[in-house]
C-alpha atoms as a PDB file:
ATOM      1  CA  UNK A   1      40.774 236.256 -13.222  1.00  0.00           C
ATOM      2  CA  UNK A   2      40.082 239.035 -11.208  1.00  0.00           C
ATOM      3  CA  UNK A   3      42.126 241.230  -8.616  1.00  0.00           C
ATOM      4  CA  UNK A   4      39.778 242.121  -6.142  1.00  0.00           C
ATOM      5  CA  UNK A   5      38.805 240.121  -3.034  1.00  0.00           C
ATOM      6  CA  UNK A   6      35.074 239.193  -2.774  1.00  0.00           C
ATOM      7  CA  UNK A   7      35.160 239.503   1.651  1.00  0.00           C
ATOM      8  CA  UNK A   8      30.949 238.264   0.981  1.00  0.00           C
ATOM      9  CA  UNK A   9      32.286 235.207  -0.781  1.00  0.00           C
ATOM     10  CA  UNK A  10      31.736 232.116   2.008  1.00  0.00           C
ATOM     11  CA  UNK A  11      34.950 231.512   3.662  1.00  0.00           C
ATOM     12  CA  UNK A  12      33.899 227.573   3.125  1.00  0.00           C
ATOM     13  CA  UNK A  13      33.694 228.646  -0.801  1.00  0.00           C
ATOM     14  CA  UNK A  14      36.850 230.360  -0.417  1.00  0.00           C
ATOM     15  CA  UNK A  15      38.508 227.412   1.271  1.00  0.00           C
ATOM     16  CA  UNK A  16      37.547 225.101  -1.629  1.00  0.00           C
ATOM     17  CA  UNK A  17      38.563 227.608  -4.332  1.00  0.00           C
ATOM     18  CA  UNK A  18      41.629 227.441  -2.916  1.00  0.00           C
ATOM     19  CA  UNK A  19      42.278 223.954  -2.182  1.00  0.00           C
ATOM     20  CA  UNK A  20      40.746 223.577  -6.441  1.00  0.00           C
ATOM     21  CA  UNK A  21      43.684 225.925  -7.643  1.00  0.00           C
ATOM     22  CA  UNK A  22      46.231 224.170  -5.797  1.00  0.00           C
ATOM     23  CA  UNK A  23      45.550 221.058  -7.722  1.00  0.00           C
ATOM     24  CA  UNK A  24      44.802 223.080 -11.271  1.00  0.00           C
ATOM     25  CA  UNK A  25      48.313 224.015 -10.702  1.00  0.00           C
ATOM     26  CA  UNK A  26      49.848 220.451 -10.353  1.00  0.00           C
ATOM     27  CA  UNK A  27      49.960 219.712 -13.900  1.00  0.00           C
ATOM     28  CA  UNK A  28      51.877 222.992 -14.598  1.00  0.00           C
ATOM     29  CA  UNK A  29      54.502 222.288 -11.873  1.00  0.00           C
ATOM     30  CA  UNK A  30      54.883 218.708 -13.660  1.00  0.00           C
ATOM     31  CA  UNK A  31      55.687 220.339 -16.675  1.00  0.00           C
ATOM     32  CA  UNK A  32      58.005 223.414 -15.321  1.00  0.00           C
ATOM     33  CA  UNK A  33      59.638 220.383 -13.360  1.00  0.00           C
ATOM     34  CA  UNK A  34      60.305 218.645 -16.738  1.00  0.00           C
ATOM     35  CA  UNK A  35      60.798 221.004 -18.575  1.00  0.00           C
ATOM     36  CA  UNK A  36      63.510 221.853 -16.187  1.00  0.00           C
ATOM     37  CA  UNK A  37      65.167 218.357 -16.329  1.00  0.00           C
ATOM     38  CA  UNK A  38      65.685 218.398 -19.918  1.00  0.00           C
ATOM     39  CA  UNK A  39      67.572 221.438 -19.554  1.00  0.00           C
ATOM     40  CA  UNK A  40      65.202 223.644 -21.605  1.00  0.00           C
ATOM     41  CA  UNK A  41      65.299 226.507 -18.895  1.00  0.00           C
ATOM     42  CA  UNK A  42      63.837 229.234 -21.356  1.00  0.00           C
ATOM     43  CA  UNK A  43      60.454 227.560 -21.688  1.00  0.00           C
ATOM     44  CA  UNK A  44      60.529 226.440 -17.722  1.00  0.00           C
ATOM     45  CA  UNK A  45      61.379 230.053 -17.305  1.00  0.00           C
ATOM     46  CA  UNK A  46      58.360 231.435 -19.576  1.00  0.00           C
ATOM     47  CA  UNK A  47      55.914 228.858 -17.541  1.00  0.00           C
ATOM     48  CA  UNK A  48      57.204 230.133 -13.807  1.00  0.00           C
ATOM     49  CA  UNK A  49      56.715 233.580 -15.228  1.00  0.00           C
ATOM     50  CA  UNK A  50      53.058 233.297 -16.699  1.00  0.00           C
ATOM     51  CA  UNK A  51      51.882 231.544 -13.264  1.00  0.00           C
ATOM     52  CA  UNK A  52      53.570 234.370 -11.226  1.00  0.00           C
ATOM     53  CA  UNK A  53      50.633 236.547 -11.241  1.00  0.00           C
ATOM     54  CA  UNK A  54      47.610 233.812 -10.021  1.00  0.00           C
ATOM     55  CA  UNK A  55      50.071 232.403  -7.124  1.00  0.00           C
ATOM     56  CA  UNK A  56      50.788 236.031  -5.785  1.00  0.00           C
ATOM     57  CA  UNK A  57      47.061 236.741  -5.446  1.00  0.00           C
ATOM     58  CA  UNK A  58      46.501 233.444  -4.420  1.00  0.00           C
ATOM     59  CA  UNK A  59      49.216 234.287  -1.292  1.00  0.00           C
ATOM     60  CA  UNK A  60      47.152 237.377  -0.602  1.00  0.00           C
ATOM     61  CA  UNK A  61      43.641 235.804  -0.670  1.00  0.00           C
ATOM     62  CA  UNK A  62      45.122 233.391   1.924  1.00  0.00           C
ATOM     63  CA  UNK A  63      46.510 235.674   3.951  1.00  0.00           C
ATOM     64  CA  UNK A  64      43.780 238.183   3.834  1.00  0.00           C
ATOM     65  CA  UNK A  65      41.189 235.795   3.971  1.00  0.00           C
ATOM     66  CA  UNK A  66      42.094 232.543   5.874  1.00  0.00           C
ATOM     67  CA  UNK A  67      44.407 234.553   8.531  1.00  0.00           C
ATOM     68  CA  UNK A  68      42.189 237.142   9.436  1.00  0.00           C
ATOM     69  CA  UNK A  69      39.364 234.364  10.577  1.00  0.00           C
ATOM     70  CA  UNK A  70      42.263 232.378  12.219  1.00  0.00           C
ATOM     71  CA  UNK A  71      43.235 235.866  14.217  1.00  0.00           C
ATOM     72  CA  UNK A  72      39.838 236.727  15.335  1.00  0.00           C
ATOM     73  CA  UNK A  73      39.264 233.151  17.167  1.00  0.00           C
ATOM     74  CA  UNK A  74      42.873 231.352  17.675  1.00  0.00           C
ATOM     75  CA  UNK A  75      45.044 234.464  18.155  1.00  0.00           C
ATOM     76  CA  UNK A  76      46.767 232.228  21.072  1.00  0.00           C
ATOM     77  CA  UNK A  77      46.998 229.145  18.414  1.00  0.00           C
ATOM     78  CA  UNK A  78      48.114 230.801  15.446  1.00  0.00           C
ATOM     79  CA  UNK A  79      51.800 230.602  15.397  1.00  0.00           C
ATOM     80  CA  UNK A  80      51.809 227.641  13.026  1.00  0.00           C
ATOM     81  CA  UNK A  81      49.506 229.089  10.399  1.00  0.00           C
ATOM     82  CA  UNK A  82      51.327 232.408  10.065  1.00  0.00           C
ATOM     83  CA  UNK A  83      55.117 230.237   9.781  1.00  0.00           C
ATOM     84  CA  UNK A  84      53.185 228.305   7.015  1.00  0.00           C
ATOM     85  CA  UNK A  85      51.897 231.583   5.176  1.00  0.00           C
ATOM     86  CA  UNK A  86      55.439 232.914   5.754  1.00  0.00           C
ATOM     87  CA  UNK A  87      56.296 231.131   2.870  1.00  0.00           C
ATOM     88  CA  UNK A  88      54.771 233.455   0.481  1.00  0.00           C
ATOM     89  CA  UNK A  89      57.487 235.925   1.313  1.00  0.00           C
ATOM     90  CA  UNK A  90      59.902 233.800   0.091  1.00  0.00           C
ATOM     91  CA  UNK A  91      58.158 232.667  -3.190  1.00  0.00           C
ATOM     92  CA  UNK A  92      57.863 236.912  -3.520  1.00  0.00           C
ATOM     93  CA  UNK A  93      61.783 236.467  -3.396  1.00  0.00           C
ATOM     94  CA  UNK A  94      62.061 234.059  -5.858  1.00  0.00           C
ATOM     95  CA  UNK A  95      59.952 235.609  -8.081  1.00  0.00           C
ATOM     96  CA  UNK A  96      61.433 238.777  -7.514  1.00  0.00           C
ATOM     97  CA  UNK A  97      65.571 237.965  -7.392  1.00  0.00           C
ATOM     98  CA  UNK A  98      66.068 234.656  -8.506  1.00  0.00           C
ATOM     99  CA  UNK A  99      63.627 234.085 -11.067  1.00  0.00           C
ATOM    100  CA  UNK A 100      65.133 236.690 -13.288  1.00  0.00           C
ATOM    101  CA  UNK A 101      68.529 235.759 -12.911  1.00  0.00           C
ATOM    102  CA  UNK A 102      67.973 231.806 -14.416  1.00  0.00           C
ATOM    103  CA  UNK A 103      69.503 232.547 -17.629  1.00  0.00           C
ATOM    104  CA  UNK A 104      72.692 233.768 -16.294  1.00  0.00           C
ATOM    105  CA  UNK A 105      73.211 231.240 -13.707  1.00  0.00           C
ATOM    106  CA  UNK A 106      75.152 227.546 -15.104  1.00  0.00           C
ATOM    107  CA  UNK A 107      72.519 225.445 -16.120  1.00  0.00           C
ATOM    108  CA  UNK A 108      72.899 223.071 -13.451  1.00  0.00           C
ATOM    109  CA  UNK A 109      72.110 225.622 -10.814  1.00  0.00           C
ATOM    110  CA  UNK A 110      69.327 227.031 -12.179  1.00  0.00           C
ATOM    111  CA  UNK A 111      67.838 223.510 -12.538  1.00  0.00           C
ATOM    112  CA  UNK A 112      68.390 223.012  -8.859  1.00  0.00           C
ATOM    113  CA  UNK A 113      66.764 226.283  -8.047  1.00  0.00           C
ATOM    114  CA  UNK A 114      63.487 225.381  -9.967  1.00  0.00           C
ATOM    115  CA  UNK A 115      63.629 222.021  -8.437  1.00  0.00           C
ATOM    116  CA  UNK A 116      64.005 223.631  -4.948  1.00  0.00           C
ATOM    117  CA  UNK A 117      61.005 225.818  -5.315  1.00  0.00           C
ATOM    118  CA  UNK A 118      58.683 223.683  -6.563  1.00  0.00           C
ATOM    119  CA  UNK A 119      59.491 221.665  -4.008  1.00  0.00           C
ATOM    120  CA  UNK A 120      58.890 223.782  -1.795  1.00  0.00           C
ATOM    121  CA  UNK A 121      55.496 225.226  -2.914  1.00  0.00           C
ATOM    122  CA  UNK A 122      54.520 222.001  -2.901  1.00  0.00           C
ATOM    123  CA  UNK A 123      55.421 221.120   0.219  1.00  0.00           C
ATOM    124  CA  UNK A 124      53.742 224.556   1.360  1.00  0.00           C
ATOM    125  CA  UNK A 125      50.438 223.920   0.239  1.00  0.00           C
ATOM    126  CA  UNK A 126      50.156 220.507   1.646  1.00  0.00           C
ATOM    127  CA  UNK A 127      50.719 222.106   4.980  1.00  0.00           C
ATOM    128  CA  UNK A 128      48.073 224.424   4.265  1.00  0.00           C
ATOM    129  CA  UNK A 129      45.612 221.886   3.294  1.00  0.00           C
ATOM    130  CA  UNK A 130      46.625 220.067   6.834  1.00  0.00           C
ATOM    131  CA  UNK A 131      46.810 223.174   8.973  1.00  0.00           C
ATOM    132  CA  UNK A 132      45.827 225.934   7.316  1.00  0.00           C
ATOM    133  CA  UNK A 133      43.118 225.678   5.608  1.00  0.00           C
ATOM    134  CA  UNK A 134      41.305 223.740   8.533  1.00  0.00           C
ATOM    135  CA  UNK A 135      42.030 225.990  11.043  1.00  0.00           C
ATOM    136  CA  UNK A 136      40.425 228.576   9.067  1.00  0.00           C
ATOM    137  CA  UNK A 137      37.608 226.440   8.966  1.00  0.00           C
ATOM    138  CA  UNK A 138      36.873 225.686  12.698  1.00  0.00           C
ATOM    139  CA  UNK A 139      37.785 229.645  13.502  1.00  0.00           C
ATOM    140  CA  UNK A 140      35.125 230.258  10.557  1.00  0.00           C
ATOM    141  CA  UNK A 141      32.562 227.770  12.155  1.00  0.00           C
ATOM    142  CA  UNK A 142      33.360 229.682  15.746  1.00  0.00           C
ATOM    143  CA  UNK A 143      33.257 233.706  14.446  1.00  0.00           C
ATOM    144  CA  UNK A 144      29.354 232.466  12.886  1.00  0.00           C
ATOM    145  CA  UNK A 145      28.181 230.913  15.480  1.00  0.00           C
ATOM    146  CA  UNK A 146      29.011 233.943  17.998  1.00  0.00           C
ATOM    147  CA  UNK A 147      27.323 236.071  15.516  1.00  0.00           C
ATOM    148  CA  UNK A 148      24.265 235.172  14.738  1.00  0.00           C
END
């Protein structure tokens, strides 16, 4: 995987990545989520912690990608796109300050707090796929077409 961001890459190829890695990363959340439930919060733990890296740069490609389109044409009809990507702030957070603290918190809280964030990112990249992802698209479509 790399770091950088490739601003050549097709924002239509970009779009699709994207969309792709939110359902490679089903299957892992089905197993942190499991994982969870049977109470074995070391190896849920180790899992959250080795997809850390892949959804932080996926947060920024969004945001530096998909947002900066979106700005350019629907400045006026953006609000819902950036309280959408807002979320990433708060999966930083988790990451950041709760993440670390799993082991010392009683089992049945830490469970919930897994439970909640999965949830959560879940729920947060379905409303990408709805709003996001094809606003992007139609401000994409727009920003070419008064370029060429």
């Amino acid at each position: 995987m790399t770091y950088t961001l490739d601003y050549d890459e097709p924002l239509t190829k970009v779009i699709a990545r994207l969309n792709d890695e939110h359902k490679k990363l089903e299957p892992k959340l089905r197993s942190i989520e499991q994982l969870s439930k049977r109470g074995d919060l070391g190896a849920a733990t180790s899992q959250l912690n080795s997809i850390k890296l892949t959804l932080l740069r996926h947060a920024v490609e969004e945001e530096a990608r998909l947002m900066r389109v979106i700005m350019w044409e629907f400045e006026d009809n953006s609000t819902d796109s950036i309280i959408i990507l807002r979320y990433h702030r708060k999966m930083v957070e988790f990451f950041e300050h709760t993440l670390p603290r799993l082991a010392t918190l009683p089992e049945k809280v830490s469970r919930r707090e897994v439970e909640i964030f999965i949830r959560e990112l879940r729920q947060h990249h379905r409303q990408e796929e709805e709003t996001v992802f094809p606003l992007a698209l139609k401000a994409n479509r727009l920003y070419e077409k008064s370029h060429r």
